[in-house]
Every structure is written in structure tokens, then in C-alpha cells.
C-alpha atoms as a PDB file:
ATOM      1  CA  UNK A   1      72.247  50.237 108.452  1.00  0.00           C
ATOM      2  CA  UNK A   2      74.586  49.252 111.069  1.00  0.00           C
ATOM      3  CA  UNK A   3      74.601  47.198 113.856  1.00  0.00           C
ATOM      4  CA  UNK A   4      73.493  49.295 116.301  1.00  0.00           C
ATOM      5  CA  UNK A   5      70.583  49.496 113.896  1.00  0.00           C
ATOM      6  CA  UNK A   6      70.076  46.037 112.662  1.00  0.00           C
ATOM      7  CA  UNK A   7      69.528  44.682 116.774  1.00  0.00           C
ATOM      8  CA  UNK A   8      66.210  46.268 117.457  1.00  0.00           C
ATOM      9  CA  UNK A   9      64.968  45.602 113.643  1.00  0.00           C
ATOM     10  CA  UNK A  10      66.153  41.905 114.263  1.00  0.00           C
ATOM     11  CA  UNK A  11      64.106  41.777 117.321  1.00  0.00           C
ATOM     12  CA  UNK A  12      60.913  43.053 115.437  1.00  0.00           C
ATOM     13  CA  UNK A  13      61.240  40.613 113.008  1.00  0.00           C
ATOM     14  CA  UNK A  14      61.784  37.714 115.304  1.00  0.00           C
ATOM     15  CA  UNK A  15      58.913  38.874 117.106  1.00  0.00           C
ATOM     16  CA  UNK A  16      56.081  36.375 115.552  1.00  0.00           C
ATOM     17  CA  UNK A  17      58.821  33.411 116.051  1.00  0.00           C
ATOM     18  CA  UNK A  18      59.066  34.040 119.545  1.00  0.00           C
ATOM     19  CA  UNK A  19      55.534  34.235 120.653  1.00  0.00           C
ATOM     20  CA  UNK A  20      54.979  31.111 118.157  1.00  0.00           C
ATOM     21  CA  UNK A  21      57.476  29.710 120.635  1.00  0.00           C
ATOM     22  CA  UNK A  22      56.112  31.147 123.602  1.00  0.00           C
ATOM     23  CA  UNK A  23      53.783  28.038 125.390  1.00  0.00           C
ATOM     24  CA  UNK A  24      56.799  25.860 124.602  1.00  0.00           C
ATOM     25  CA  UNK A  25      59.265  28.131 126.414  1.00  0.00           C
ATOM     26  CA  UNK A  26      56.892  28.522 129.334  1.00  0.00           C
ATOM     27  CA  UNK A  27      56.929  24.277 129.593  1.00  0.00           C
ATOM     28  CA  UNK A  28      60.214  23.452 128.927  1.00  0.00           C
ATOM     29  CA  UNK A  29      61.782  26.071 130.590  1.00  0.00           C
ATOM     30  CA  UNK A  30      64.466  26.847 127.563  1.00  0.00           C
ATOM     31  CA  UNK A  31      64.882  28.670 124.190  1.00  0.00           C
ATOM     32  CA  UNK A  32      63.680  25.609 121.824  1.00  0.00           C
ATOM     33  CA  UNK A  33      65.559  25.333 118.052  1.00  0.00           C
ATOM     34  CA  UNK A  34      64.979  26.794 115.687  1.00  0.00           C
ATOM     35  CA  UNK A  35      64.177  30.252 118.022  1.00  0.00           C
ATOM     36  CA  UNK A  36      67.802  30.054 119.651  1.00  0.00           C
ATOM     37  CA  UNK A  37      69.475  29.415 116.730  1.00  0.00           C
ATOM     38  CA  UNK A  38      67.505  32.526 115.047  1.00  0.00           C
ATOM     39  CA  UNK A  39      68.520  34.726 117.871  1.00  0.00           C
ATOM     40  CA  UNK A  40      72.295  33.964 117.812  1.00  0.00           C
ATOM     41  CA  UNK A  41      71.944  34.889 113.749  1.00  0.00           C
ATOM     42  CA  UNK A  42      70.531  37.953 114.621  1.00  0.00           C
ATOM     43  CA  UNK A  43      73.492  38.567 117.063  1.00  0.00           C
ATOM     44  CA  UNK A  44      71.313  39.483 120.054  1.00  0.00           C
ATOM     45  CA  UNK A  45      73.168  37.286 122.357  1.00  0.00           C
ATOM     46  CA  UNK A  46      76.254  39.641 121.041  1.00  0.00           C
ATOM     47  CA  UNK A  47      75.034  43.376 121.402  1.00  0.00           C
ATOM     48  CA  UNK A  48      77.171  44.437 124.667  1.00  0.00           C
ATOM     49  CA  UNK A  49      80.276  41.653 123.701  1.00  0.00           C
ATOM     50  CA  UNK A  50      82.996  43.987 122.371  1.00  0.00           C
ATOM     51  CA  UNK A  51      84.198  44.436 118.705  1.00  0.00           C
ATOM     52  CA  UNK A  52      87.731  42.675 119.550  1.00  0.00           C
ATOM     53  CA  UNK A  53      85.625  39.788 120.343  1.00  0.00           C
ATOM     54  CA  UNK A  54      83.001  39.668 117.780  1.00  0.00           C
ATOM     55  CA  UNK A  55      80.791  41.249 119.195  1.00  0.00           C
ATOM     56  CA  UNK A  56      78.571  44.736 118.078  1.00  0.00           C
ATOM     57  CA  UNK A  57      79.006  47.411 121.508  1.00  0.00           C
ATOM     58  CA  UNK A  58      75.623  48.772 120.760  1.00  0.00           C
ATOM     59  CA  UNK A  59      75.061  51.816 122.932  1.00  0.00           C
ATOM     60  CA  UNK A  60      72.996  51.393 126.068  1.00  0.00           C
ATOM     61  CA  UNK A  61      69.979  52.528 124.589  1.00  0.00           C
ATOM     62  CA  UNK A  62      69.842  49.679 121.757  1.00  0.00           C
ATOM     63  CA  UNK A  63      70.584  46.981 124.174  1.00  0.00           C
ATOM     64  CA  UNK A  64      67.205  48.461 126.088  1.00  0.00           C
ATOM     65  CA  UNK A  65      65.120  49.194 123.449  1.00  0.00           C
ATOM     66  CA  UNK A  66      65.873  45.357 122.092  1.00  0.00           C
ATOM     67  CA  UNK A  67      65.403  44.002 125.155  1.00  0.00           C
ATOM     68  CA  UNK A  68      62.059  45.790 125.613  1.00  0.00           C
ATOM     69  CA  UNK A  69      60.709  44.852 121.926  1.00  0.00           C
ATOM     70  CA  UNK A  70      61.906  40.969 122.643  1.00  0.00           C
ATOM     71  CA  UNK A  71      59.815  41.155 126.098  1.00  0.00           C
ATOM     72  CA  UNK A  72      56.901  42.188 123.810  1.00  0.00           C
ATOM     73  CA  UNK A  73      56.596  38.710 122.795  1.00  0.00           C
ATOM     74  CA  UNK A  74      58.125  36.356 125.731  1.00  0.00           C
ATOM     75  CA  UNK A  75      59.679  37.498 128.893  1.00  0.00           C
ATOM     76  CA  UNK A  76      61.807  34.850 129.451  1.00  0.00           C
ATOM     77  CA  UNK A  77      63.682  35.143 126.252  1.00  0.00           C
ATOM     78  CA  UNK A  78      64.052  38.932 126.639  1.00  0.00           C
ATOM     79  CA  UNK A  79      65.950  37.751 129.896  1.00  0.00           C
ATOM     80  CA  UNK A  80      68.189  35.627 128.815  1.00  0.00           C
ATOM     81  CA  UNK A  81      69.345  37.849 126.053  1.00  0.00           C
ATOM     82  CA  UNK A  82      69.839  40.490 128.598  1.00  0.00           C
ATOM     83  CA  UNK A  83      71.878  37.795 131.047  1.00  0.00           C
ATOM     84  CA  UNK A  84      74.187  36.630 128.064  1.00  0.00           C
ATOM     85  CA  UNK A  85      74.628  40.274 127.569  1.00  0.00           C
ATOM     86  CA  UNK A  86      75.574  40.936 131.040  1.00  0.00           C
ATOM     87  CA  UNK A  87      77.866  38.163 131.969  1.00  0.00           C
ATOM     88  CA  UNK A  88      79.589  38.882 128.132  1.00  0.00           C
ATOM     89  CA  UNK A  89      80.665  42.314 130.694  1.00  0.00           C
ATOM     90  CA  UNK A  90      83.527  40.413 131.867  1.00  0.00           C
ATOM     91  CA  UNK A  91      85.203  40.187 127.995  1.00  0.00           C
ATOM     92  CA  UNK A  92      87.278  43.079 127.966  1.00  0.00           C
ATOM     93  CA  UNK A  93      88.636  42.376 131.495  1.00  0.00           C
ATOM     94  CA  UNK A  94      90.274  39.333 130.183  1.00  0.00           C
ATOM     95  CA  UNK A  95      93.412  38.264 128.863  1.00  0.00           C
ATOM     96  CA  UNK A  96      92.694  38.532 125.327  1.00  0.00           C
ATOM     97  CA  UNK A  97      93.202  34.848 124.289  1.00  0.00           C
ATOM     98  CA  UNK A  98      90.883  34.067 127.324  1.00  0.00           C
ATOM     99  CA  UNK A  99      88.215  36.599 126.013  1.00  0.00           C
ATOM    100  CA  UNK A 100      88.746  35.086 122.311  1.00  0.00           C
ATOM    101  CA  UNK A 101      88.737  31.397 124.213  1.00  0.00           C
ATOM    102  CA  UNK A 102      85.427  31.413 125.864  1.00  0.00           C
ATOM    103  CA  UNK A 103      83.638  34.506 122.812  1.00  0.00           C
ATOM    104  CA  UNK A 104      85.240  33.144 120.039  1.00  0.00           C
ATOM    105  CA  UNK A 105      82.901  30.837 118.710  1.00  0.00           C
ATOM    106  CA  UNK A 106      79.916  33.326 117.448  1.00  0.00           C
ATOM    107  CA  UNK A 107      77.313  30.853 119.493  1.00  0.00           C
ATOM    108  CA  UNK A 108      79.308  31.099 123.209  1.00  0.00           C
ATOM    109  CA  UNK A 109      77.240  32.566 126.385  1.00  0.00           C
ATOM    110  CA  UNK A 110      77.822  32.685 129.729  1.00  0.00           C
ATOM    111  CA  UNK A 111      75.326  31.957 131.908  1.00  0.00           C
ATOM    112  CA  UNK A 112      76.007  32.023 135.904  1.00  0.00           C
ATOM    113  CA  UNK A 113      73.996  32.391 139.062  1.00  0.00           C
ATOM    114  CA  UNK A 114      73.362  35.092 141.805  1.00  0.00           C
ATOM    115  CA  UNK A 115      75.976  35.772 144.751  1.00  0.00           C
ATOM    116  CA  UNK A 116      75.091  33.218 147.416  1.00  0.00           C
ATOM    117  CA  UNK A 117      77.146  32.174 150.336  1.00  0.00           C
ATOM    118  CA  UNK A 118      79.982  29.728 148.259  1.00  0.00           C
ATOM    119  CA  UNK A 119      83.304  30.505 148.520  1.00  0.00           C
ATOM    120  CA  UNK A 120      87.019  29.651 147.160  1.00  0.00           C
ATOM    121  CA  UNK A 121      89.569  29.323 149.441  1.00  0.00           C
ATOM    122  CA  UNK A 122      93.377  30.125 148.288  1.00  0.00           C
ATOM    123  CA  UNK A 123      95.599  26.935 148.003  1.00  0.00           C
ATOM    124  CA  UNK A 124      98.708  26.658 146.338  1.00  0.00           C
ATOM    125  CA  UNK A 125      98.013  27.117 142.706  1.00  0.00           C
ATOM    126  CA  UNK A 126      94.603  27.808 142.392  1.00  0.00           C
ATOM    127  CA  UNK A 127      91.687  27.640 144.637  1.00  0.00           C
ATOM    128  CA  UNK A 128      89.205  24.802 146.114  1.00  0.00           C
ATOM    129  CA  UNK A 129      86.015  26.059 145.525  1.00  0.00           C
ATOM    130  CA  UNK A 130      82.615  25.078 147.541  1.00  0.00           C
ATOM    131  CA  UNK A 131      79.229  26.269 147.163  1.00  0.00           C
ATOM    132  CA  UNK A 132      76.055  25.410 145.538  1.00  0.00           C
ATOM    133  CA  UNK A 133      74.212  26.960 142.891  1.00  0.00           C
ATOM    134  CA  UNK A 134      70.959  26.941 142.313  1.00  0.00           C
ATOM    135  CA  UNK A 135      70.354  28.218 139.239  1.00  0.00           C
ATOM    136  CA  UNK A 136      72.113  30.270 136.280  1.00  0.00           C
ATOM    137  CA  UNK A 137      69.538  31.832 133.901  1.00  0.00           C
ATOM    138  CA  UNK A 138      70.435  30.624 129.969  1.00  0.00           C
ATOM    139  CA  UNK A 139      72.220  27.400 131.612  1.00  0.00           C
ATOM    140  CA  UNK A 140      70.136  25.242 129.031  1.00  0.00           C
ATOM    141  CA  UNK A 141      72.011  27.125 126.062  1.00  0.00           C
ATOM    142  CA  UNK A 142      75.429  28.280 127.849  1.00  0.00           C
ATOM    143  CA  UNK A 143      78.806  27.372 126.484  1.00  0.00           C
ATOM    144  CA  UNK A 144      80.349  28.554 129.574  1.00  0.00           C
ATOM    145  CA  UNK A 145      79.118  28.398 133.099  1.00  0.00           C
ATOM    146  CA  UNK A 146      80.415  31.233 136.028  1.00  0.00           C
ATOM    147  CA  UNK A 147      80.287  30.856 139.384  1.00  0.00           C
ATOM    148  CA  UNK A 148      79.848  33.805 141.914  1.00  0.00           C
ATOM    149  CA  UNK A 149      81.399  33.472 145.156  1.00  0.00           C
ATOM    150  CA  UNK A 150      83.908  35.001 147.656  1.00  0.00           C
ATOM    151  CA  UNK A 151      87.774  34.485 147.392  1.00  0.00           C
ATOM    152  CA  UNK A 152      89.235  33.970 151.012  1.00  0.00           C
ATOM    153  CA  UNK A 153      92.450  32.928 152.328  1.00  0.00           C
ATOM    154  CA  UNK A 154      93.502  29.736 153.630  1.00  0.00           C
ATOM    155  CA  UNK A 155      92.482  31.102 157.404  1.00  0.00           C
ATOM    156  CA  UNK A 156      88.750  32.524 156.187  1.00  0.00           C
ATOM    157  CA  UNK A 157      89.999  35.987 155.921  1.00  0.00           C
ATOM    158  CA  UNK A 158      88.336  37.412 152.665  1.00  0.00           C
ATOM    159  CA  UNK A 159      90.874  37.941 149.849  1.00  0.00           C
ATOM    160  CA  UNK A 160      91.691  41.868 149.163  1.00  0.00           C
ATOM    161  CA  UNK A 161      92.705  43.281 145.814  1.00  0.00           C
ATOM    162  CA  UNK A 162      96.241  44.665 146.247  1.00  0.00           C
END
């Protein structure tokens, strides 16, 4: 069996533990331990992270199917599987000793927000960043936090890719 195999047969089998877990996730609003810690052993958290950086690049299809047989038992974990998936997108756009930085430790996420209206103005050297977020789905479990906003130069205009 390979990978690609094993994720949706890991999600079956976790499915009593999660909707054991269920009424707790609903009140807490989190993943409680042991159930997160079971999920990054089954390396659900890892399906769309690529091979050069631990992770398993299931095909399309497994990520869906898993995410549909963990939303059997609890919604809420179902999405933030599919959100750690999502944001681990950004890996092989990366330097790769950034990628292996923030994936390299087999229990990293990233969890960040929706677009809103922050921004990060160009200074010398970096950026000042403003905004507020209001929320970033898997925050409670994250080992890395993102932040979506606009780039703009230092008179408003919006920063273009060259």
C-alpha cells in the first residue's frame, strides 16, 4: 500500500476517534489531544505537502475522498485538514531551506486568514505591515501563522510583479 493509499484508510480508521471527539471540538473550538496528535501520525495534515518536504503529493482525488470520509465524522476537523493542506500550497514556491524551515518538523501547519483589506507597504528592507485578522482556521494547532494582504508602494500604488 502506498501513501496515496494509506490517507483515506487512515481516515476510516480514525473515524470512531473523531466523532468520540466530536461534542468537545464543537465547545472548545480546536482539535483536542490525543485526536490531533493521531491525525499528524496518520499524515493527513501532509497529503498535498510535497515529497522534498516530507510530505506524500497524493493526487487530487485522495486529498477529496479523505477529506469527505473525515467530514463523515466532524466537519470541522475535515476543514482544517483541508486548510493545512492548502496553505502547505505555498512549499514548493519557496526557497528550499525556507520550505524545509517552516515543513520540516513532521507536526508544522500553516494556518492563515481570508484576504481582507490589510496591507504592507514597501520600506527599505522589508515591509511595515497593517491589518487585522480575524481569524485563521487551525490557528489553535499552527506552527506557522500567514497573513493575506496587499503589497503597495511607499505612495499606495499596489506593488506589480516585474
Amino acid at each position: 500500500m502506498n501513501r496515496t493509499d494509506d490517507a483515506l484508510a487512515e481516515a476510516r480508521a480514525l473515524g470512531p476517534a473523531i466523532a468520540a471527539a466530536a461534542e468537545t471540538i464543537e465547545a472548545s473550538r480546536r482539535i483536542p489531544e490525543p485526536l490531533l496528535s493521531q491525525l499528524h501520525e496518520a499524515r493527513l495534515f501532509r497529503m498535498l505537502l510535497p515529497r522534498s518536504c516530507g510530505g506524500d503529493e497524493v493526487a487530487p482525488q485522495t486529498l477529496v475522498l479523505t477529506l469527505e470520509e473525515l467530514a463523515r465524522h466532524d466537519g470541522s476537523v475535515a476543514w482544517c485538514v483541508s486548510i493545512a493542506n492548502s496553505t502547505a500550497l505555498i512549499a514548493p514556491y519557496l526557497d528550499p531551506e525556507i520550505a524545509r524551515a517552516i515543513f520540516g518538523d513532521p507536526r508544522s501547519t500553516i494556518a492563515w486568514g481570508p484576504p481582507n483589506g490589510s496591507h504592507a507597504v514597501a520600506v527599505p528592507g522589508g515591509y511595515r505591515v497593517t491589518g487585522r485578522w480575524n481569524f485563521a482556521s487551525g490557528c489553535r494547532h499552527a506552527r506557522w501563522m500567514g497573513a493575506h494582504g496587499t503589497v503597495v508602494e511607499a505612495d499606495r500604488a499596489p506593488r506589480l510583479n516585474k
